[in-house]
C-alpha atoms as a PDB file:
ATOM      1  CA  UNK A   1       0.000   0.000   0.000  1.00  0.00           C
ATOM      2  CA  UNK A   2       3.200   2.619   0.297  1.00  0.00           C
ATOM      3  CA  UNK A   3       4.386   1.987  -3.075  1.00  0.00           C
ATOM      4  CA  UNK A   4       0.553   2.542  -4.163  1.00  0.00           C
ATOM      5  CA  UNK A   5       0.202   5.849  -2.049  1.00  0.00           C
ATOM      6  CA  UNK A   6       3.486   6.688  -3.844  1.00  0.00           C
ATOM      7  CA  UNK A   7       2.372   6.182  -7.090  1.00  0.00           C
ATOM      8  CA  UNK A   8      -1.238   8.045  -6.705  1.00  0.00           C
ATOM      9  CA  UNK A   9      -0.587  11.143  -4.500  1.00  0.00           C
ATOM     10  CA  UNK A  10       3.350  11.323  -3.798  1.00  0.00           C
ATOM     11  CA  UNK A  11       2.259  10.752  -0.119  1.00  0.00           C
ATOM     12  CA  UNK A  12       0.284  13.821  -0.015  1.00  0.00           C
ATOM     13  CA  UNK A  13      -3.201  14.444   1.273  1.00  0.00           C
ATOM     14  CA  UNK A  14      -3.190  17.852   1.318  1.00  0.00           C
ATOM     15  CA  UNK A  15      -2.386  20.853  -0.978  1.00  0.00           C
ATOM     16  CA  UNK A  16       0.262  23.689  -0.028  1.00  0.00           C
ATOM     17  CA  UNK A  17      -3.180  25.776   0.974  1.00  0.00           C
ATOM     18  CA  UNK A  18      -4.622  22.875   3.219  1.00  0.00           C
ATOM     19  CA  UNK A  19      -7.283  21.873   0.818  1.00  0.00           C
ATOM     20  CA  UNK A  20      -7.792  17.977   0.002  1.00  0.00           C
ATOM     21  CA  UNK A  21      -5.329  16.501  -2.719  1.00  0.00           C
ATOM     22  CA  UNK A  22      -8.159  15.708  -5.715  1.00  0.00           C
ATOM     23  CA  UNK A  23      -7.150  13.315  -8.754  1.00  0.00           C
ATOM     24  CA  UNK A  24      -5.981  15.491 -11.798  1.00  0.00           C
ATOM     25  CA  UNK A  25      -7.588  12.626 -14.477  1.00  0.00           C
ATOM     26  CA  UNK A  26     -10.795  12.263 -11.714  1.00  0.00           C
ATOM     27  CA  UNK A  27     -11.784  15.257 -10.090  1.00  0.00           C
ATOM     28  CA  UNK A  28     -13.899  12.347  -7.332  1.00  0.00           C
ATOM     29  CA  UNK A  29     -10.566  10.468  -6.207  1.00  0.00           C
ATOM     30  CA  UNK A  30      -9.494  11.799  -3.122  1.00  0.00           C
ATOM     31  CA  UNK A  31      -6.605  11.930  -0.832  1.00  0.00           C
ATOM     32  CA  UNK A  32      -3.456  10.019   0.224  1.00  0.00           C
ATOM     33  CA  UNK A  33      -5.115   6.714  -0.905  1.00  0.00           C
ATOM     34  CA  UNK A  34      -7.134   9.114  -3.940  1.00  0.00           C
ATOM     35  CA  UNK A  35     -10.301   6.940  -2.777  1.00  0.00           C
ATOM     36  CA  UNK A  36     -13.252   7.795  -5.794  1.00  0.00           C
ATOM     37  CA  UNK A  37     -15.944   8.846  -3.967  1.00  0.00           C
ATOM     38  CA  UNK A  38     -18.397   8.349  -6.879  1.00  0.00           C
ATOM     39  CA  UNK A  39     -17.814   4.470  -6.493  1.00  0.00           C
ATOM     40  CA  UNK A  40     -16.836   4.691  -2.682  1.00  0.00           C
ATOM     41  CA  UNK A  41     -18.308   7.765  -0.461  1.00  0.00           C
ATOM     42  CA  UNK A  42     -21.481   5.895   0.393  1.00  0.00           C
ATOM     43  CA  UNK A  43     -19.778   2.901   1.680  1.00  0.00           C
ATOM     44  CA  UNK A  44     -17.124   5.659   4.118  1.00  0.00           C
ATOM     45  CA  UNK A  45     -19.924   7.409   5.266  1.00  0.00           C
ATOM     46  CA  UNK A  46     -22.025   4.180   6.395  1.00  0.00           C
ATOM     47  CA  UNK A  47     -18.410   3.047   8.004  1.00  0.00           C
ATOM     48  CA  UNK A  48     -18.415   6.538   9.643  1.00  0.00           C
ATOM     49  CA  UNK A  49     -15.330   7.484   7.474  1.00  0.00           C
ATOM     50  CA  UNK A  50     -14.540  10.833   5.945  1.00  0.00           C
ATOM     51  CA  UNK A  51     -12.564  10.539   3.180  1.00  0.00           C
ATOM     52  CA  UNK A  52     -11.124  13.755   3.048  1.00  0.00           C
ATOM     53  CA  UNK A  53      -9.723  13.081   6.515  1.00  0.00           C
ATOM     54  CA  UNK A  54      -5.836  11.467   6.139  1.00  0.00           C
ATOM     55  CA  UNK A  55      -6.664   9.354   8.859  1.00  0.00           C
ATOM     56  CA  UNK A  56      -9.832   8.220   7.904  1.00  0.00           C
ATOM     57  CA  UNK A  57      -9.343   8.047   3.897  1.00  0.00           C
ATOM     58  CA  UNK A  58      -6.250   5.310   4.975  1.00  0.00           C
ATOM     59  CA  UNK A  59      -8.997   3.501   6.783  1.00  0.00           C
ATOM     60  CA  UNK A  60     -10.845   3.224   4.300  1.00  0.00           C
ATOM     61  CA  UNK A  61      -8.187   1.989   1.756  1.00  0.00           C
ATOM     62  CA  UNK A  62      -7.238  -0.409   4.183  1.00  0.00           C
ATOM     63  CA  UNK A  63     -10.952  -2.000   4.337  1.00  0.00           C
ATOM     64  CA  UNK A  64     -11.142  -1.522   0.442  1.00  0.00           C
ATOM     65  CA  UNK A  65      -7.692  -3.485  -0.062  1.00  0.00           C
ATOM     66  CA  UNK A  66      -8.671  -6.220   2.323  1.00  0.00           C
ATOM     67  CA  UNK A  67     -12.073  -6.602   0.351  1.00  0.00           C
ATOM     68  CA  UNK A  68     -10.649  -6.346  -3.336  1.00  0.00           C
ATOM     69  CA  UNK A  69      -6.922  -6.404  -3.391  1.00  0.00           C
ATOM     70  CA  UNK A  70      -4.875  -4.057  -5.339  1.00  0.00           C
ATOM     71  CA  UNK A  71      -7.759  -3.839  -8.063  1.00  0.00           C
ATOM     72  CA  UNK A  72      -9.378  -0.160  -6.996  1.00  0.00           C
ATOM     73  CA  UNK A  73      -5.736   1.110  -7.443  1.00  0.00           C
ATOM     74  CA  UNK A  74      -5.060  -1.062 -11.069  1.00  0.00           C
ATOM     75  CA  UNK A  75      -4.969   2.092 -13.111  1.00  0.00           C
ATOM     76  CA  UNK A  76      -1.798   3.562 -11.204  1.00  0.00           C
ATOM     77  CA  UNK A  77      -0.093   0.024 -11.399  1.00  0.00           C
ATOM     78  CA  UNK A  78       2.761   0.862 -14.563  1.00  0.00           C
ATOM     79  CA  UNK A  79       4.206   2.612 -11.266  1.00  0.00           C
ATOM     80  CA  UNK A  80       3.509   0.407  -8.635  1.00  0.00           C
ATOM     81  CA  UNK A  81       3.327  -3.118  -9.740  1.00  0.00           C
ATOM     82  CA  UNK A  82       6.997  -3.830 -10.542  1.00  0.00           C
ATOM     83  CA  UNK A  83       7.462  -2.775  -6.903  1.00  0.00           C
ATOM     84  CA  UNK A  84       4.929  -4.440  -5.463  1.00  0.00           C
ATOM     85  CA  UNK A  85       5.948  -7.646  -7.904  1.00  0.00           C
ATOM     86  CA  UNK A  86       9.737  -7.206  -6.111  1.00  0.00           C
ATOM     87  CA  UNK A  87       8.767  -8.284  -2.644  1.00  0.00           C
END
């Protein structure tokens, strides 16, 4: 999950102003983690989980990951998968 945090938001979660990293491609993928919330903000808020909250969007990506692998994240894997692949 480091290498993929890597790969998606260069560890950030926040701008240099303090607003919420957003995906350049995907305006809806947000954060660290860049969690779509078109396909996954309904699921965070019946968890209790905001995902524009670092601690809470890792949360999340942690339950998504244990649920459906690295498969929410395949788009970004060119960067991560030879990494991953390594271990």
């Amino acid at each position: 999950m480091i290498q993929i945090a890597r790969c998606e938001s260069t560890f950030r979660h926040t701008l240099a102003d303090g607003t919420v990293l957003r995906g350049v491609v995907d305006q809806r993928d947000t954060g660290v983690m860049q969690i779509n919330t078109h396909y996954h903000g309904e699921t965070a808020e019946k968890l209790g989980l905001d995902l524009t909250d670092l601690h809470d969007n890792l949360a999340y990506a942690r339950s998504l990951y244990e649920r459906q692998g690295t498969q929410p994240w395949s788009a970004s894997a060119p960067c991560w998968g030879q990494t991953i692949a390594m271990r």
